[in-house]
C-alpha atoms as a PDB file:
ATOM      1  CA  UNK A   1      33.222  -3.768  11.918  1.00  0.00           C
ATOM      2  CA  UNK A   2      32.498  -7.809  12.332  1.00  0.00           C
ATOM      3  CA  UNK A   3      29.522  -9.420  11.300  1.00  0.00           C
ATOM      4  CA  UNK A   4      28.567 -10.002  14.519  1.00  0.00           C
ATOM      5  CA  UNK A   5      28.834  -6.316  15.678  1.00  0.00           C
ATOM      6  CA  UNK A   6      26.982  -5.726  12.688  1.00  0.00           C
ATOM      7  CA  UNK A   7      24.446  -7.815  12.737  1.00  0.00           C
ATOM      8  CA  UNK A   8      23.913  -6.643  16.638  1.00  0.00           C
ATOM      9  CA  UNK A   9      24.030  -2.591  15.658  1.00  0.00           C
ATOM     10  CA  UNK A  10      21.317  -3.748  13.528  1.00  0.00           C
ATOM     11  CA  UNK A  11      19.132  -5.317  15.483  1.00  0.00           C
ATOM     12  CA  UNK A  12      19.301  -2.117  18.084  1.00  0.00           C
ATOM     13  CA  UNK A  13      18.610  -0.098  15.242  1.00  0.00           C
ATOM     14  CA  UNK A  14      15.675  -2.512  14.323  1.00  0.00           C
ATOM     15  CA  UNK A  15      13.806  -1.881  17.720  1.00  0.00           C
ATOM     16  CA  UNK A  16      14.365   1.499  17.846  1.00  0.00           C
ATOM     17  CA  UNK A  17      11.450   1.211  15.491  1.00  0.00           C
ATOM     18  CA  UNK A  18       7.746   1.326  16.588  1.00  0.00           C
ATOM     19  CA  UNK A  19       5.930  -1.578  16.099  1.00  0.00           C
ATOM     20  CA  UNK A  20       3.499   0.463  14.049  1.00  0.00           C
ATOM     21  CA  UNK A  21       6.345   1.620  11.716  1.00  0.00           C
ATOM     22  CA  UNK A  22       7.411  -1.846  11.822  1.00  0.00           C
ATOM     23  CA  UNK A  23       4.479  -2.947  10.459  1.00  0.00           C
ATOM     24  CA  UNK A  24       3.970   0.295   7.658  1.00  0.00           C
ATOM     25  CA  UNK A  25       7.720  -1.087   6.237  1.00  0.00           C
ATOM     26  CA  UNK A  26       6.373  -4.822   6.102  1.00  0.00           C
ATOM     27  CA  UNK A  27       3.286  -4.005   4.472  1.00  0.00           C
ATOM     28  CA  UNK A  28       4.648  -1.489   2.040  1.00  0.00           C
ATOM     29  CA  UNK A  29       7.511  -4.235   1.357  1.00  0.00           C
ATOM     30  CA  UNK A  30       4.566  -6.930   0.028  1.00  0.00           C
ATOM     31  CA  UNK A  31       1.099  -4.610  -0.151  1.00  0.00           C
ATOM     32  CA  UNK A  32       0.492  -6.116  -3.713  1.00  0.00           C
ATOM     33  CA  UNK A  33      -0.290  -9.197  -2.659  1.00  0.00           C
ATOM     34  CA  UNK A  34      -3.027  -7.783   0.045  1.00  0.00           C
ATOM     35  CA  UNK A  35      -6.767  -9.079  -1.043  1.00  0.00           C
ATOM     36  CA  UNK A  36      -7.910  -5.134  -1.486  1.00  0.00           C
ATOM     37  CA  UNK A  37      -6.594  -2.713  -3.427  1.00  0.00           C
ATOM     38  CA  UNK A  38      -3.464  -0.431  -1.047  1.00  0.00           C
ATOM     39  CA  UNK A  39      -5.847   2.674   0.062  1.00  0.00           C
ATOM     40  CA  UNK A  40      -8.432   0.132   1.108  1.00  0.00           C
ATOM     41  CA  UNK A  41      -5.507  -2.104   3.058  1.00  0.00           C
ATOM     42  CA  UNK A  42      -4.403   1.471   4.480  1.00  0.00           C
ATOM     43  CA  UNK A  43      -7.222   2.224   5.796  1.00  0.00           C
ATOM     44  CA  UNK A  44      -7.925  -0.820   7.545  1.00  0.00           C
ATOM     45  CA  UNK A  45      -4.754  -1.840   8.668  1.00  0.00           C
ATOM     46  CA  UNK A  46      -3.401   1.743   9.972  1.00  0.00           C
ATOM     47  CA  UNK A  47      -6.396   3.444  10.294  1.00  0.00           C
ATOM     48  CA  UNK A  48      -5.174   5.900   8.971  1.00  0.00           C
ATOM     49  CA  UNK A  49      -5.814   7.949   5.546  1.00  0.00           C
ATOM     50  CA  UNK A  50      -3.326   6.877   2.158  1.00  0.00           C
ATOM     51  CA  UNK A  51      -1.717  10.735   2.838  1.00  0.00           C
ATOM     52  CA  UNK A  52      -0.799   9.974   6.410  1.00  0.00           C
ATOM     53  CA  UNK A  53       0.702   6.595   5.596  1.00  0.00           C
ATOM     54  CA  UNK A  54       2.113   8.197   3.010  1.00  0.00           C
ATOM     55  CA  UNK A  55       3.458  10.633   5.194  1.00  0.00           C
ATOM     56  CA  UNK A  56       4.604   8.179   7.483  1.00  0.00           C
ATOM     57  CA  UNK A  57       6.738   6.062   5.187  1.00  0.00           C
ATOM     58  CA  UNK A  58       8.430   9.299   3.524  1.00  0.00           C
ATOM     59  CA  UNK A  59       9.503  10.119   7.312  1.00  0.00           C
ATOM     60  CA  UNK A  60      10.470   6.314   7.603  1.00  0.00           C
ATOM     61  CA  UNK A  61      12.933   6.874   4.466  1.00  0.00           C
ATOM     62  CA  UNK A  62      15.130   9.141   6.232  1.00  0.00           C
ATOM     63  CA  UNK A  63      15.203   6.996   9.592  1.00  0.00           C
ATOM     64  CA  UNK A  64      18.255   4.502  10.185  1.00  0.00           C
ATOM     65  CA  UNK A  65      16.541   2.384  12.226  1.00  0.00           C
ATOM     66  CA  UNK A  66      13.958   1.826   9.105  1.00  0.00           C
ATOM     67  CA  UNK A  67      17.080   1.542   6.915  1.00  0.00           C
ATOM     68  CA  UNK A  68      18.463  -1.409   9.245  1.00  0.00           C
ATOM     69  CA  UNK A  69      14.725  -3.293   8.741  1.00  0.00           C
ATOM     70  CA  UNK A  70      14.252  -3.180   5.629  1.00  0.00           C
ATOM     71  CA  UNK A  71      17.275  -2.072   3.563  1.00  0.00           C
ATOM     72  CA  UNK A  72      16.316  -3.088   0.206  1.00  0.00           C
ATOM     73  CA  UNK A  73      12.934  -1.349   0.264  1.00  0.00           C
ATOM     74  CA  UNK A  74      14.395   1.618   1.788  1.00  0.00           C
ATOM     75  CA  UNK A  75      16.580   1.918  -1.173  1.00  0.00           C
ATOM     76  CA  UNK A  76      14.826   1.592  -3.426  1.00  0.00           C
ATOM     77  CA  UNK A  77      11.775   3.780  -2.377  1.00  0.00           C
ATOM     78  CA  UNK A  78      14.746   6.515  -1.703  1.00  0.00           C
ATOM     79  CA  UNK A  79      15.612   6.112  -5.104  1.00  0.00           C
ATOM     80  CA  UNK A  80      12.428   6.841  -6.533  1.00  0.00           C
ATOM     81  CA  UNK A  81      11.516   9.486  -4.133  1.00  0.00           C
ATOM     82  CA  UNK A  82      15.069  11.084  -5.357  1.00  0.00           C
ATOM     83  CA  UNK A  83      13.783  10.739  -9.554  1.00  0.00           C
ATOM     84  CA  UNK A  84      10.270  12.192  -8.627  1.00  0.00           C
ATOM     85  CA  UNK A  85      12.333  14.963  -6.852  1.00  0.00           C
ATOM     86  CA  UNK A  86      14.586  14.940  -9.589  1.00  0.00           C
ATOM     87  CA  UNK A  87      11.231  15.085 -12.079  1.00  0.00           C
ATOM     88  CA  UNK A  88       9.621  17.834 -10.643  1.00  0.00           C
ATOM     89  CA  UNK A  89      12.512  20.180 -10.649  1.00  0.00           C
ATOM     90  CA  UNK A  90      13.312  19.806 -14.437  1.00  0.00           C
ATOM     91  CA  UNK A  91       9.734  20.761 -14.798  1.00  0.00           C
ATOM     92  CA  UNK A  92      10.140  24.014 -12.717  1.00  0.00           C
ATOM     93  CA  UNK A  93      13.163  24.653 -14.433  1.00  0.00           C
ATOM     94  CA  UNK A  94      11.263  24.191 -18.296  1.00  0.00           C
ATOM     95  CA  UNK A  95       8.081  26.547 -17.148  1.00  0.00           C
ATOM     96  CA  UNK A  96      10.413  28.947 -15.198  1.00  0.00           C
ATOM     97  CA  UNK A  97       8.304  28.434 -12.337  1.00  0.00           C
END
C-alpha cells in the first residue's frame, strides 16, 4: 500500500470515530497534565463516572478506527490490558480458582 493510500485509509478510519471517543483517546493520551486529579477530569469532561470511561476506552482498544488515531496509545494501553490479563490468570491458576 502507498503512503498516500495509507495515510487516506487512515484518515477514514479516523472519522469513523465519534467525536466523543475522539476526545476520551486525546485526553487519556495527555490526562496527567489536566489541573485535577483523572476521576475529577472524568467527571467533568465526559460526564460520565471513571467505570464508564473506563469502559469506554477498553471498547476503544479493540476498535480500528481508535487504532488509526492514536496508534501509540492504543498499543500500549493493549499491552498493559494484555499483562493485567496475563496477571490475573497466573493468580487463578496459583489459588486453583
Amino acid at each position: 500500500m502507498s503512503a498516500a493510500a495509507h495515510e487516506s485509509s487512515s484518515a477514514v478510519e479516523a472519522s469513523a470515530l465519534s467525536a466523543r471517543d475522539r476526545e476520551i483517546l486525546d485526553f487519556e493520551d495527555s490526562w496527567w497534565a489536566a489541573p485535577q486529579g483523572k476521576e475529577a477530569e472524568i467527571m467533568e469532561r465526559f460526564s460520565v463516572s471513571s467505570a464508564v470511561y473506563h469502559q469506554i476506552l477498553n471498547r476503544l482498544l479493540d476498535d480500528p478506527a481508535a487504532l488509526a488515531h492514536k496508534p501509540l496509545l492504543v498499543k500500549r494501553l493493549r499491552r498493559l490490558r494484555s499483562a493485567r490479563r496475563e496477571h490475573r490468570s497466573a493468580g487463578r491458576l496459583r489459588t486453583g480458582r
